[in-house]
N, C-alpha and C. Protein backbone atom coordinates (compact mmCIF):
# COMPACT_ATOMS: atom_id res chain seq x y z
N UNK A 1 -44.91 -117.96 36.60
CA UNK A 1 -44.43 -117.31 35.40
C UNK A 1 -43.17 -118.05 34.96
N UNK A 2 -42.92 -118.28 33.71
CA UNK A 2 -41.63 -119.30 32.90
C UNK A 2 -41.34 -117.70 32.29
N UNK A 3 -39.80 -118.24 32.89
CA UNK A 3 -38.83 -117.00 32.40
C UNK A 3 -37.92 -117.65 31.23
N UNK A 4 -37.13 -117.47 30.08
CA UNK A 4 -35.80 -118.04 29.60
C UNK A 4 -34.76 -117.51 30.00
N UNK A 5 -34.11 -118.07 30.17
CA UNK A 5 -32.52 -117.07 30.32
C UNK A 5 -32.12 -116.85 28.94
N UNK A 6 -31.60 -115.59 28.85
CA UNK A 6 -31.00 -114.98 27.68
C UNK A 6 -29.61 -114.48 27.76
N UNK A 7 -28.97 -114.17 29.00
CA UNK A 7 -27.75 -113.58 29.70
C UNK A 7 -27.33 -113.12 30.99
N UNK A 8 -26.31 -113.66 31.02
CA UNK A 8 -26.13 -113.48 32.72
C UNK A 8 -24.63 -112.80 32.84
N UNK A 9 -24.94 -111.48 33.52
CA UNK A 9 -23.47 -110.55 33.75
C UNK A 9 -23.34 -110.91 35.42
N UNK A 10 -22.40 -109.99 35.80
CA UNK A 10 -21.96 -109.67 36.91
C UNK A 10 -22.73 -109.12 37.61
N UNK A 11 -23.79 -108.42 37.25
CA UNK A 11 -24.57 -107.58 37.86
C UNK A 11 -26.24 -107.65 37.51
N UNK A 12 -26.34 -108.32 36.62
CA UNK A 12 -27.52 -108.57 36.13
C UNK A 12 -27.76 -110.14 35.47
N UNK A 13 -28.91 -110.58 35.14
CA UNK A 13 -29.39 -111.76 34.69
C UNK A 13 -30.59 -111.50 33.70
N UNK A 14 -30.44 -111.49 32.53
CA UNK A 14 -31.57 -111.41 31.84
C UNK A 14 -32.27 -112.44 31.62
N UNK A 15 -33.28 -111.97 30.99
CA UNK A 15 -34.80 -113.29 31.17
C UNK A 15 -35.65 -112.65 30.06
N UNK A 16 -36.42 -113.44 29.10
CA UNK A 16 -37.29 -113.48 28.22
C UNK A 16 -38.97 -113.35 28.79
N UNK A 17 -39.45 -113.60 28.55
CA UNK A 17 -40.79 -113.66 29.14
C UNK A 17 -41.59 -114.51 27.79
N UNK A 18 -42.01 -116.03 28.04
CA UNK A 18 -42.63 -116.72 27.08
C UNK A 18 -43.85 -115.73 26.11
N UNK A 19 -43.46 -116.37 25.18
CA UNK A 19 -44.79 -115.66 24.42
C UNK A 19 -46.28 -115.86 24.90
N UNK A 20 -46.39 -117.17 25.45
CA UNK A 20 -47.71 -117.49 25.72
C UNK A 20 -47.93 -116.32 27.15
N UNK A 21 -49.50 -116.17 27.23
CA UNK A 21 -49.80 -115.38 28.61
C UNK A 21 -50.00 -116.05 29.64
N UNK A 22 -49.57 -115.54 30.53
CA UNK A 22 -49.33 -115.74 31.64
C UNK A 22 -50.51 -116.34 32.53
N UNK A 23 -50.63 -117.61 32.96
CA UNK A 23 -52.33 -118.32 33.45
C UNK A 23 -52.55 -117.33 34.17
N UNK A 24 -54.23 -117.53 33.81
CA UNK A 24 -55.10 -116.76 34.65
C UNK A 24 -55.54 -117.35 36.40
N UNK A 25 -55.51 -116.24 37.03
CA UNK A 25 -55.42 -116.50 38.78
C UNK A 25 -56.54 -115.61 39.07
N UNK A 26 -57.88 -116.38 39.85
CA UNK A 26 -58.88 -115.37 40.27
C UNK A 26 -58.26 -114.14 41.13
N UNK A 27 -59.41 -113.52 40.95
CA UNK A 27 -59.12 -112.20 41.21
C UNK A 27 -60.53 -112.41 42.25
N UNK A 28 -60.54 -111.27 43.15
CA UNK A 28 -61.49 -111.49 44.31
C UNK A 28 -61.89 -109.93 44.21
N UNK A 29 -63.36 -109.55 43.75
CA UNK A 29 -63.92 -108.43 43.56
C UNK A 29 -63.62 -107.66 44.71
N UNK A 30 -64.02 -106.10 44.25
CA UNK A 30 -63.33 -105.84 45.57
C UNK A 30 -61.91 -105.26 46.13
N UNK A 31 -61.85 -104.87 47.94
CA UNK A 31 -60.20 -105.38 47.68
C UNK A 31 -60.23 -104.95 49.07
N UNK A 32 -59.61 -105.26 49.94
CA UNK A 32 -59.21 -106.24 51.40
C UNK A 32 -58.04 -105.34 51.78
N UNK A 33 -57.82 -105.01 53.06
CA UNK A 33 -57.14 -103.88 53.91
C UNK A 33 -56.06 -105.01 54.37
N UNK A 34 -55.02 -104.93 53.41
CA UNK A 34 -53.95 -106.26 54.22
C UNK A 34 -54.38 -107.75 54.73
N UNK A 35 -55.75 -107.99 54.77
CA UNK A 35 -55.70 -109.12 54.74
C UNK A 35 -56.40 -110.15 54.14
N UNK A 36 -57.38 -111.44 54.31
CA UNK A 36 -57.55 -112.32 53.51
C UNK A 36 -59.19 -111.97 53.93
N UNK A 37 -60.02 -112.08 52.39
CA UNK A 37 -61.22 -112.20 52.32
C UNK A 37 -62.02 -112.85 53.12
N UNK A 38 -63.05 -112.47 54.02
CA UNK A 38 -63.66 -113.24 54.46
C UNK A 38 -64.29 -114.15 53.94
N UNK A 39 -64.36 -115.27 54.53
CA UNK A 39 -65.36 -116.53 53.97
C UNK A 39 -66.58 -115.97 53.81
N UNK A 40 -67.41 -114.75 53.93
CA UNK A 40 -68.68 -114.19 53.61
C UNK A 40 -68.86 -113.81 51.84
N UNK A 41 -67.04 -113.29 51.18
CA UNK A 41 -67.11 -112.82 50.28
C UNK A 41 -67.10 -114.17 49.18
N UNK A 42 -67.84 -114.55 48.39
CA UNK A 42 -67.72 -115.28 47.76
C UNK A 42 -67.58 -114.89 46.22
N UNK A 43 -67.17 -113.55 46.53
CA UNK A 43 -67.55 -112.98 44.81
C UNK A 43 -65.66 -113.07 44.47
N UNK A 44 -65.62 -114.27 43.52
CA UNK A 44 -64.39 -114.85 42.61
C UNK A 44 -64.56 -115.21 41.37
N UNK A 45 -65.55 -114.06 40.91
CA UNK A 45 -66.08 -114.15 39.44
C UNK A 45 -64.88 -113.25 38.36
N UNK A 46 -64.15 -112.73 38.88
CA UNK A 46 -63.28 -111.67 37.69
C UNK A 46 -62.12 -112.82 37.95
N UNK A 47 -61.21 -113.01 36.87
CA UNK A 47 -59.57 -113.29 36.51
C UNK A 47 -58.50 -112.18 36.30
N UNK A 48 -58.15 -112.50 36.75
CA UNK A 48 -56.60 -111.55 36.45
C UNK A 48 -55.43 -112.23 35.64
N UNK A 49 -55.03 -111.66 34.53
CA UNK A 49 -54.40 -112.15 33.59
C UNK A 49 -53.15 -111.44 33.84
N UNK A 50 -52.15 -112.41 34.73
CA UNK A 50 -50.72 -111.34 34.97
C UNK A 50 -50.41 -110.87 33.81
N UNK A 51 -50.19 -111.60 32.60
CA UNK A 51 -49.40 -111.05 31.60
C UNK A 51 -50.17 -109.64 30.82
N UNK A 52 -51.72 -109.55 31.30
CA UNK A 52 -52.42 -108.19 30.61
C UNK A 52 -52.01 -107.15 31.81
N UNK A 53 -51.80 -107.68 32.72
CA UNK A 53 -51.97 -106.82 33.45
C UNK A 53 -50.69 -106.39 33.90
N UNK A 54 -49.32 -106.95 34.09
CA UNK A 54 -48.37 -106.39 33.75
C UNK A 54 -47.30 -105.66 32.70
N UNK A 55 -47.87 -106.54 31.66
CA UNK A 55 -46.94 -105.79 30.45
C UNK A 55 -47.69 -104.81 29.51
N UNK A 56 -47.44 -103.86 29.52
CA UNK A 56 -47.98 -103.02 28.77
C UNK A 56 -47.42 -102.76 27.35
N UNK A 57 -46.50 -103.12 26.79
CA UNK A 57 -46.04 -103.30 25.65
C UNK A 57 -45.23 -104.59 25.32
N UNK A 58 -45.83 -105.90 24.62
CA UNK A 58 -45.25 -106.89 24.85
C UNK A 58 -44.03 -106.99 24.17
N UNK A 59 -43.88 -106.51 22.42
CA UNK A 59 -42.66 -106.82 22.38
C UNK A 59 -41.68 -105.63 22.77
N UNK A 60 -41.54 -104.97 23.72
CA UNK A 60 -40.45 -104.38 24.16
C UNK A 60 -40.06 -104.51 25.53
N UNK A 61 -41.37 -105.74 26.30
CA UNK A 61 -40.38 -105.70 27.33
C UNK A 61 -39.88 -107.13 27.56
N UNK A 62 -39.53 -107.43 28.64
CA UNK A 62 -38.28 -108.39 28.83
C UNK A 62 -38.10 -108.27 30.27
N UNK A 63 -37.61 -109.46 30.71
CA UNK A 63 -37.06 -109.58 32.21
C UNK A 63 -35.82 -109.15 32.79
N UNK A 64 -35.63 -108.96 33.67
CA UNK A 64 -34.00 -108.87 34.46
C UNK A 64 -33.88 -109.39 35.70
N UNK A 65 -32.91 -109.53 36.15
CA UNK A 65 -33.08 -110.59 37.45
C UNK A 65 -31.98 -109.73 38.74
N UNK A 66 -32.41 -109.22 39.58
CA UNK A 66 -31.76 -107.86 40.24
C UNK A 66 -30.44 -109.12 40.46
N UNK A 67 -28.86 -108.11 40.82
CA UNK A 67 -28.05 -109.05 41.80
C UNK A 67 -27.77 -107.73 42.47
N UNK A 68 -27.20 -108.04 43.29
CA UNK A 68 -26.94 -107.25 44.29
C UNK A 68 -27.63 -106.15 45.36
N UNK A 69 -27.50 -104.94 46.12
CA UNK A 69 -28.09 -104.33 46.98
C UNK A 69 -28.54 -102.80 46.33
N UNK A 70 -28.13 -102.71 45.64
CA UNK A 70 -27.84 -101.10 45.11
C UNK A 70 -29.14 -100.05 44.89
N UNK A 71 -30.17 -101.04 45.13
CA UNK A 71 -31.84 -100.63 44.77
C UNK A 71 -32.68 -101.40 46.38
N UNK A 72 -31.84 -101.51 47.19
CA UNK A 72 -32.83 -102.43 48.09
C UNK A 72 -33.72 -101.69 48.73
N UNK A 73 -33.64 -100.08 48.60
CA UNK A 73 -34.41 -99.17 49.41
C UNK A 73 -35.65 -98.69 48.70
N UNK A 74 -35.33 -99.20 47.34
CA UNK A 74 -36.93 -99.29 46.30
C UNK A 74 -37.36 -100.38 46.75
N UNK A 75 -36.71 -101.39 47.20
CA UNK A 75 -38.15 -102.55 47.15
C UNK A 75 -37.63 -103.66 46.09
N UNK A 76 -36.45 -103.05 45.71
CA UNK A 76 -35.50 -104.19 44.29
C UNK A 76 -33.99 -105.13 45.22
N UNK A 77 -34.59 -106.10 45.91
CA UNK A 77 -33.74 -107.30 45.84
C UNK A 77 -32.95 -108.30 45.13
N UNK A 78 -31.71 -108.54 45.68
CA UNK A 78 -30.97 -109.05 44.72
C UNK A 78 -32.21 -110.56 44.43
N UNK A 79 -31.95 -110.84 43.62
CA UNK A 79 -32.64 -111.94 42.82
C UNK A 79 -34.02 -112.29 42.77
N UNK A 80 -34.60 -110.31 42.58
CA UNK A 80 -35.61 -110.10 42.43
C UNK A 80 -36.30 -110.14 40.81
N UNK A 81 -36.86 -109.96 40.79
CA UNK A 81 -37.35 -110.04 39.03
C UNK A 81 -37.83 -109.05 38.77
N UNK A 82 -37.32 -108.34 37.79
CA UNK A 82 -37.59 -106.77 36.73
C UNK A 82 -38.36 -107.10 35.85
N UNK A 83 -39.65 -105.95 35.95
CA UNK A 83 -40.20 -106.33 34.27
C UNK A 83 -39.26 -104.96 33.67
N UNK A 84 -38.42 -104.87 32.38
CA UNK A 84 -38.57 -103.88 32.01
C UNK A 84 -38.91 -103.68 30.46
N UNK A 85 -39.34 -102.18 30.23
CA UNK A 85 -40.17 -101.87 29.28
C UNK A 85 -39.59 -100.49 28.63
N UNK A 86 -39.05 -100.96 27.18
CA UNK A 86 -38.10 -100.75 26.31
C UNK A 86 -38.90 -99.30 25.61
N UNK A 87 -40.32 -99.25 25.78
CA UNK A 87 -41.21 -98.24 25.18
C UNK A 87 -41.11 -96.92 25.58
N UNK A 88 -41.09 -97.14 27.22
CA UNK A 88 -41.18 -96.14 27.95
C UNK A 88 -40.45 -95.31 28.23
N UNK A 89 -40.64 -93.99 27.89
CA UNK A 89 -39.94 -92.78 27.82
C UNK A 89 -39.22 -92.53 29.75
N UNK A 90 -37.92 -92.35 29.83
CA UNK A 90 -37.74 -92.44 31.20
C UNK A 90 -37.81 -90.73 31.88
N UNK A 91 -38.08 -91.07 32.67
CA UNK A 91 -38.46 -89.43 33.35
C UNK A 91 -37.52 -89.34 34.58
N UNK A 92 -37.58 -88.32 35.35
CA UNK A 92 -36.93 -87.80 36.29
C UNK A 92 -37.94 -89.18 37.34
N UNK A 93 -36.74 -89.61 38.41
CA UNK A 93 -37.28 -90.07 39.28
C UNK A 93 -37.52 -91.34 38.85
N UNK A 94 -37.73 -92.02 37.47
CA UNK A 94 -38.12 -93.23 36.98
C UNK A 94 -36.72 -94.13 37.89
N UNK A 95 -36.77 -95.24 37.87
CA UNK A 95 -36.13 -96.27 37.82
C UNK A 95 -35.93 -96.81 36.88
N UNK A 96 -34.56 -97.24 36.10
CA UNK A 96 -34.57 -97.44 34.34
C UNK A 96 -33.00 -98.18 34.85
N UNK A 97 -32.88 -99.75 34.09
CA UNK A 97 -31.75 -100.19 33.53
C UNK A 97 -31.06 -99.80 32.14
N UNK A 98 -29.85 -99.33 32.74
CA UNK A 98 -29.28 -98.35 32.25
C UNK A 98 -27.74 -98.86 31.33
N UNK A 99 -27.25 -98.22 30.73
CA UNK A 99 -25.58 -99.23 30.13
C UNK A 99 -24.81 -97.92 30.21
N UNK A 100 -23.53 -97.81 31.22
CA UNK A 100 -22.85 -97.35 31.13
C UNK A 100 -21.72 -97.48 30.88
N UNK A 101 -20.59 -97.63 29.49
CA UNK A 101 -19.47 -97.97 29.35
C UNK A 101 -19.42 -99.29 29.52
N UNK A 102 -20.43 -99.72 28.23
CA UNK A 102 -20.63 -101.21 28.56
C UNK A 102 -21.23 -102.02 29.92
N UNK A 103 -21.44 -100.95 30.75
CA UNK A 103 -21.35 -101.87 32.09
C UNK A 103 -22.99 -101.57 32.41
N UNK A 104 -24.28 -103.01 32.64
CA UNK A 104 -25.32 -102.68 32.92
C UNK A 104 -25.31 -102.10 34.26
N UNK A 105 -26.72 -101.47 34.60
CA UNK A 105 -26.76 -101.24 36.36
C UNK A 105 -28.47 -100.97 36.58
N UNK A 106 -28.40 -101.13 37.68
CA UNK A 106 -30.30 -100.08 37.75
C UNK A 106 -30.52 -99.14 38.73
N UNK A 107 -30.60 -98.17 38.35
CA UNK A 107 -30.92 -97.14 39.64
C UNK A 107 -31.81 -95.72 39.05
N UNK A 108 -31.73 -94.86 39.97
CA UNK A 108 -32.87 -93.75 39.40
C UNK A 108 -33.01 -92.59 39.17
N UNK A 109 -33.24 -92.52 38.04
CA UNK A 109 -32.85 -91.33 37.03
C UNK A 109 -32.92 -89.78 38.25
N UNK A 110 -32.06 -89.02 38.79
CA UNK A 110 -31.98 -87.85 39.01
C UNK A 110 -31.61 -86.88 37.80
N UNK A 111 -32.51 -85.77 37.69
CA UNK A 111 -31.84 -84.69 37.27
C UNK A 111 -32.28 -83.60 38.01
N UNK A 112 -30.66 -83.02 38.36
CA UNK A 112 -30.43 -81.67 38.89
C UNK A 112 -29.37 -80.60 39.02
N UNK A 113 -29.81 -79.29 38.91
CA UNK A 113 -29.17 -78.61 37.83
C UNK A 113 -28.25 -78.88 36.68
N UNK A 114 -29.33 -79.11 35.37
CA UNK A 114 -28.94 -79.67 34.32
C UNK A 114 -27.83 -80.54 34.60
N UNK A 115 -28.00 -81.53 35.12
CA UNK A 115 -26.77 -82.17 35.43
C UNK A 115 -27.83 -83.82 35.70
N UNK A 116 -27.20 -85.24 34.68
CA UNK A 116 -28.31 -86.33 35.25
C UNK A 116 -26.74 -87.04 35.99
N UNK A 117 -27.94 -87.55 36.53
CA UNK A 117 -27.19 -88.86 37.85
C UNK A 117 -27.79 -89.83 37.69
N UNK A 118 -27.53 -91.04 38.47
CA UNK A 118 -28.13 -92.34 38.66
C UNK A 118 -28.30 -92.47 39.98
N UNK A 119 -28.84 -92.78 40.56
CA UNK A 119 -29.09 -92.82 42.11
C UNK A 119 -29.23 -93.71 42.47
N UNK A 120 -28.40 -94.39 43.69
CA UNK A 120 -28.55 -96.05 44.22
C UNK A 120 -29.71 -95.46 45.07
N UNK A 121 -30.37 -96.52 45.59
CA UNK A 121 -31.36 -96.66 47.26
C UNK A 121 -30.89 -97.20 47.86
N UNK A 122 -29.57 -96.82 48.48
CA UNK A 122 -29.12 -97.81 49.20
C UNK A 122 -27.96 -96.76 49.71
N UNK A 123 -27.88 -95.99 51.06
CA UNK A 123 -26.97 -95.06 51.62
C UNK A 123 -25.31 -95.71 51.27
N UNK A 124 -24.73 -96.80 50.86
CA UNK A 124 -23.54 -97.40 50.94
C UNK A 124 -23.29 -97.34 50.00
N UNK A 125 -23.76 -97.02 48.90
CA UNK A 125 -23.33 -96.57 47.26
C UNK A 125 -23.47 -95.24 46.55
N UNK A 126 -22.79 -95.10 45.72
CA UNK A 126 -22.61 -93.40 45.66
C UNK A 126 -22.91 -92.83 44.25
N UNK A 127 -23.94 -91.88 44.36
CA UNK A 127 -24.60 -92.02 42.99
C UNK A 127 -23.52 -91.67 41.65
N UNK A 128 -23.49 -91.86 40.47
CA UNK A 128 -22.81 -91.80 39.39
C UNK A 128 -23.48 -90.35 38.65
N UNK A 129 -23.06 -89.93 38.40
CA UNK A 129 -22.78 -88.46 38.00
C UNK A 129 -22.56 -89.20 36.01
N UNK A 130 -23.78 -88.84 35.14
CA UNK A 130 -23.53 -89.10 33.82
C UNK A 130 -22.68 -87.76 33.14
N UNK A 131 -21.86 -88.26 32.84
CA UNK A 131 -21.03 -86.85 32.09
C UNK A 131 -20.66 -87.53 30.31
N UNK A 132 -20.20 -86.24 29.63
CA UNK A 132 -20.53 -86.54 27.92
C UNK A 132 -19.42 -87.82 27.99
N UNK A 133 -18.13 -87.64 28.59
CA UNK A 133 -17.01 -88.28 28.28
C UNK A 133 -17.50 -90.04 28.47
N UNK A 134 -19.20 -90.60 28.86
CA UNK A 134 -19.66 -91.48 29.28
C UNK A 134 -19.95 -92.22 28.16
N UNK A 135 -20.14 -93.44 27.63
CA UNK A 135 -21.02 -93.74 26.72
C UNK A 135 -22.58 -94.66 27.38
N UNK A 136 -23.63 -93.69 27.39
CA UNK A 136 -24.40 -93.68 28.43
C UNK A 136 -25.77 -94.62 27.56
N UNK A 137 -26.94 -95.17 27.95
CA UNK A 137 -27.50 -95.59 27.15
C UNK A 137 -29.34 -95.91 28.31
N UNK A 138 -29.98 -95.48 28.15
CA UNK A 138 -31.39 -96.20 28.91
C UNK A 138 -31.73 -97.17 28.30
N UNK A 139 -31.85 -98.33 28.76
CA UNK A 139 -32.52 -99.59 27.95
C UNK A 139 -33.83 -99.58 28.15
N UNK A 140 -34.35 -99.34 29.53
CA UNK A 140 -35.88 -99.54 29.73
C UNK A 140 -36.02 -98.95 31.11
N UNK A 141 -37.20 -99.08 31.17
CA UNK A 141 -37.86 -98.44 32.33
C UNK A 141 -38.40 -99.74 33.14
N UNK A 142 -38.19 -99.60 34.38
CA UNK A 142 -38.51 -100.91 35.20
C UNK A 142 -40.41 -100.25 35.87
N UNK A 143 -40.70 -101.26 35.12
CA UNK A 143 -42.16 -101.10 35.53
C UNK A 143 -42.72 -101.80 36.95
N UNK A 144 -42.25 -103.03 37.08
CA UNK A 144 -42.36 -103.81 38.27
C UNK A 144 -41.45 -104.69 38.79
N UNK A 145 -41.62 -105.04 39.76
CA UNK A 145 -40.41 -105.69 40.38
C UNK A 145 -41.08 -106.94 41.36
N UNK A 146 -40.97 -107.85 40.94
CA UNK A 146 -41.48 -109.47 41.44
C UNK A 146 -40.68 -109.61 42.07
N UNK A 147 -40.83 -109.90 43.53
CA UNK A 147 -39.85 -111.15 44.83
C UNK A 147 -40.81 -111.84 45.62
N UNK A 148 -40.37 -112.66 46.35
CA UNK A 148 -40.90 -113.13 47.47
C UNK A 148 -41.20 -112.74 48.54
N UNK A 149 -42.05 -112.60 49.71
CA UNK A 149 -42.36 -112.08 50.42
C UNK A 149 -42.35 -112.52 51.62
């Protein structure tokens, strides 16, 4: 996947996502319990088109590039790759890059008793409590999260 860079904070790295789609990579009918197809299965007749199959609204979403730890207990590594998606209505529990007082971040939407928070995954950070005196903002909803393995 060809990313552009578009901006790079303290805490985040944004990224474009080319217009063109994303090459197609067989897909193996089917689907395999953790490990690799046997040489019996020869059925590699379907494609998988990352870009259909990850973005669900193309022009609203866009990349981000994790830095730091603050999400590592979702599965979001620093200099991991965010799809996020500008469409999507954020819900309780979502994961959504967020702007607080100018300042980006990503973590996950709590609400409880009428009261929203942001919630790190990560026991060493302490969730943020949104109050009016905030100038608070959801940019998107993080749909997936690309790293290495």
């Amino acid at each position: 996947m060809k990313l552009k860079s578009i901006k790079t904070t303290d805490e985040l790295a944004f990224y474009a996502l080319e217009t063109d789609k994303l090459d197609t990579i067989s897909l193996f009918e089917g689907s395999v319990p953790a490990g690799f197809p046997s040489p019996a299965d020869e059925a590699m007749d379907l494609d998988l088109n990352l870009h259909d199959h990850l973005v669900r609204n193309p022009s609203h979403t866009f990349c981000v590039k994790a830095i730091g730890e603050s999400m590592k207990d979702a599965g979001i590594q620093s200099g991991d790759v965010m799809l996020v998606d500008r469409a999507i209505e954020p819900e309780n529990r979502s994961i959504v890059l967020a702007v607080i007082d100018n300042e980006f971040t990503v973590k996950r939407v709590n609400v409880s008793d009428k009261k929203l928070y942001l919630m790190p995954e990560n026991e060493n950070f302490t969730p943020i409590e949104i109050t009016e005196d905030m100038d608070f903002k959801v940019w998107g909803v993080v749909t997936y999260v690309i790293h290495k393995v």
